[in-house]
N, C-alpha and C. Protein backbone atom coordinates (compact mmCIF):
# COMPACT_ATOMS: atom_id res chain seq x y z
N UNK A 1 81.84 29.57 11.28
CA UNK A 1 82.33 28.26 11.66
C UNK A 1 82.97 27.54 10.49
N UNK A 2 82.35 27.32 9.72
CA UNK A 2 82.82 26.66 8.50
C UNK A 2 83.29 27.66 7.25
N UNK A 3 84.15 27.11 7.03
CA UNK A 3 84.98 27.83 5.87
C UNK A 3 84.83 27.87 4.70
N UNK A 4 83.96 26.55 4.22
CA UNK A 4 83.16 26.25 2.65
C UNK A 4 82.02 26.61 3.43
N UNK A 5 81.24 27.35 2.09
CA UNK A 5 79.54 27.75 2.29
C UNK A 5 79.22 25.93 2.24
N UNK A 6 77.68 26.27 2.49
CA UNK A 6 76.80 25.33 2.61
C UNK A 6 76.37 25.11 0.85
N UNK A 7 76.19 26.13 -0.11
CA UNK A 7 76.03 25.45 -1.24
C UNK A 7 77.36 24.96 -1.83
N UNK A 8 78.31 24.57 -1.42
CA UNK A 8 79.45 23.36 -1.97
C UNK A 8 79.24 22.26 -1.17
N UNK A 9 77.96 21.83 -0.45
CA UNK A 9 77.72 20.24 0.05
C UNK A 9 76.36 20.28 -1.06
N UNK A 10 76.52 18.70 -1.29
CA UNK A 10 75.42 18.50 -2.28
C UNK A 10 74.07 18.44 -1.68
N UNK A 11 73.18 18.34 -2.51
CA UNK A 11 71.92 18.74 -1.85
C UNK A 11 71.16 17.07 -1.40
N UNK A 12 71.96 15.91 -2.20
CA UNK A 12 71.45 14.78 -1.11
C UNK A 12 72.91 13.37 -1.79
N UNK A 13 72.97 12.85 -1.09
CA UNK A 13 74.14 11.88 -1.18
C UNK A 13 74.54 11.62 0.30
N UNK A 14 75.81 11.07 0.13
CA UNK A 14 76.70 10.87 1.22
C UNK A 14 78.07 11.55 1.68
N UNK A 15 78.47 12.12 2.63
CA UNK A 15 79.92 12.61 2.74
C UNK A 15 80.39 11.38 3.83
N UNK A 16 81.68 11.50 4.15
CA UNK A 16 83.18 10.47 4.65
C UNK A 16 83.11 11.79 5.48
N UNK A 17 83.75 10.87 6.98
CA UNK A 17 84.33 11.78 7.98
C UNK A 17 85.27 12.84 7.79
N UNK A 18 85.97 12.44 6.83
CA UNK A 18 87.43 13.39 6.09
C UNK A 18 87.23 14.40 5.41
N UNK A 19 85.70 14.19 4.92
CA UNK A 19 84.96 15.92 4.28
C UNK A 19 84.54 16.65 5.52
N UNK A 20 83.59 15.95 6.22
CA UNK A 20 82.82 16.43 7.52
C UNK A 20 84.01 17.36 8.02
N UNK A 21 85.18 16.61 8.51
CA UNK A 21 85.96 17.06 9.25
C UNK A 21 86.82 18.77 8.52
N UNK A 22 86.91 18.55 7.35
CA UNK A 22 86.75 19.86 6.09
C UNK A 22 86.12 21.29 6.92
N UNK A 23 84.65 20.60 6.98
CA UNK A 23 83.95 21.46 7.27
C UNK A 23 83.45 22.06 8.96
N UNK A 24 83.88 20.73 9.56
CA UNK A 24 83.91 21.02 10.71
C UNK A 24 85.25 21.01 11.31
N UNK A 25 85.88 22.12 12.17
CA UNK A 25 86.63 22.18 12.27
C UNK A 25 87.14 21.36 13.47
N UNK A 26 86.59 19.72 13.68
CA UNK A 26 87.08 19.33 15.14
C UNK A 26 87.86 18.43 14.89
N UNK A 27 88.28 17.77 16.14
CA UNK A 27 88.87 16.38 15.74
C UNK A 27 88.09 14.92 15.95
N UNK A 28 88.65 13.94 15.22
CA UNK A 28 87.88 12.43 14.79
C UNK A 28 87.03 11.97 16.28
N UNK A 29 87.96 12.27 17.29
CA UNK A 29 87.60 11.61 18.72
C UNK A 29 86.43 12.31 18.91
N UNK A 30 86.38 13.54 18.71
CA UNK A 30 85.02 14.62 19.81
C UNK A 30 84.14 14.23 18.66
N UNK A 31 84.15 13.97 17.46
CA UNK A 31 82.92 13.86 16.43
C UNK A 31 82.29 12.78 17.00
N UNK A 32 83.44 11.49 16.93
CA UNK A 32 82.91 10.37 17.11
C UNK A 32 81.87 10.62 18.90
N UNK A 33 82.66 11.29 19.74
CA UNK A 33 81.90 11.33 21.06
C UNK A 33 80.59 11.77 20.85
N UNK A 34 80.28 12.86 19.83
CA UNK A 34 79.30 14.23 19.50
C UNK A 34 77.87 13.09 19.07
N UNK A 35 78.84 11.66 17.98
CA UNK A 35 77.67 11.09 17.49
C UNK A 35 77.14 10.35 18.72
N UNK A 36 78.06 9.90 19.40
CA UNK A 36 77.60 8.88 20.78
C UNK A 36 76.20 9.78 21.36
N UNK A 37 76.61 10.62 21.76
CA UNK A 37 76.11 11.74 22.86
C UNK A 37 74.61 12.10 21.93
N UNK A 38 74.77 12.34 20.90
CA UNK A 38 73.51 12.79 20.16
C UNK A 38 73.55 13.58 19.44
N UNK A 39 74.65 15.10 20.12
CA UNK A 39 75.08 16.07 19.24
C UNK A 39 75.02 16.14 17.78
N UNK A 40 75.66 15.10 17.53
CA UNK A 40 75.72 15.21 16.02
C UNK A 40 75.02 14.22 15.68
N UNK A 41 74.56 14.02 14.33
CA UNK A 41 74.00 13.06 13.38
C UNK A 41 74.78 11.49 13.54
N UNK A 42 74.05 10.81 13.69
CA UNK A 42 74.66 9.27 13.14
C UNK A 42 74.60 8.90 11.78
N UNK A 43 75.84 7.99 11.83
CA UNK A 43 76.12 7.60 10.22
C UNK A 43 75.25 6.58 9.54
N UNK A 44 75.66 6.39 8.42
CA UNK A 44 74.85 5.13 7.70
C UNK A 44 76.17 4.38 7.56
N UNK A 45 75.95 2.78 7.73
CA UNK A 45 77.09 1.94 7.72
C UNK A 45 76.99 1.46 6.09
N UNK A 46 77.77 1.98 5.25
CA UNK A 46 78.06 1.54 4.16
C UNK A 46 78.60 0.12 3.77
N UNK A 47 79.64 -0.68 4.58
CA UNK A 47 80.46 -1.51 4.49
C UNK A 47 80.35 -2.36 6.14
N UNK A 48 81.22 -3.13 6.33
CA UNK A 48 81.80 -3.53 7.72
C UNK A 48 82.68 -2.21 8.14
N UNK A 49 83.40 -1.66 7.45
CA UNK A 49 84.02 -0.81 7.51
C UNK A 49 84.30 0.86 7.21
N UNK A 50 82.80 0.92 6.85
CA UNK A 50 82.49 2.23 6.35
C UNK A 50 81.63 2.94 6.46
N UNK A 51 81.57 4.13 7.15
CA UNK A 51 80.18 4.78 7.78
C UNK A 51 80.55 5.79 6.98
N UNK A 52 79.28 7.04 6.61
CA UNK A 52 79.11 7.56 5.55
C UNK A 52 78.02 8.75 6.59
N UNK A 53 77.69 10.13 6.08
CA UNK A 53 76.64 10.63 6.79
C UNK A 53 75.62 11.64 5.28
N UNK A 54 74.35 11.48 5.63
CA UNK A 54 73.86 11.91 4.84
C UNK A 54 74.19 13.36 4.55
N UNK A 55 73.96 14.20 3.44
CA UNK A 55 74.19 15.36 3.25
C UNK A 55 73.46 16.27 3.94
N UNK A 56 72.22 15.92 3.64
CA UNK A 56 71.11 16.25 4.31
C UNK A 56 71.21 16.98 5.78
N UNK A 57 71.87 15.63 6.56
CA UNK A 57 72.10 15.94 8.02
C UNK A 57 73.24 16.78 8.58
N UNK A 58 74.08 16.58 7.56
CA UNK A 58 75.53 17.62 8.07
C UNK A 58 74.81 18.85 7.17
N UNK A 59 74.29 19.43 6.31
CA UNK A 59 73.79 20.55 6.17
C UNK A 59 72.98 21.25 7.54
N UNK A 60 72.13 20.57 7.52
CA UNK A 60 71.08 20.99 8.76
C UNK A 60 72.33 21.48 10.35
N UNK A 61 72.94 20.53 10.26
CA UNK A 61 73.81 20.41 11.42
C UNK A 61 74.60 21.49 11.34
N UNK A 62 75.52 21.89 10.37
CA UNK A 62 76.57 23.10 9.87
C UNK A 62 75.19 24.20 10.33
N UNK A 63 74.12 24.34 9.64
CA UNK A 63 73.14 25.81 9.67
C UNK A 63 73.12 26.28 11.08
N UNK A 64 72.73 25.06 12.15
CA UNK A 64 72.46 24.66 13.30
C UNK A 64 73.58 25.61 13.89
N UNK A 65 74.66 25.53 14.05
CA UNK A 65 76.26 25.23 14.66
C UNK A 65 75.89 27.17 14.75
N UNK A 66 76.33 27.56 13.03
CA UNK A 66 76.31 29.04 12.43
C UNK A 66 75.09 30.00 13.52
């Protein structure tokens, strides 16, 4: 599924949709649906304007997918 291994995500921090999307190969709309739905991880709101997702959770999630 993913094209970068799992040891080039850090082992705890934050990634931006624009890495996620790197690694996952979908588009912005079905992610955003995936988080609605449950599928995927929800973000942490960094800003008014900025959601962020732990590393943690898009690791687990990528292993998950594989």
């Amino acid at each position: 599924m993913a094209n970068q291994p799992l040891s080039n995500i850090p082992e705890t921090g934050f990634l931006r949709l624009p890495q996620i999307l790197e690694l996952i190969p979908i588009g912005k709309s079905t992610w955003w649906a995936g988080v609605k739905s449950g599928r995927f991880p929800k973000g942490v709101k960094l800003g008014p304007r900025t959601t962020a997702w732990r590393c943690e959770d898009i690791r687990s999630l990528i292993s998950n997918l594989n």
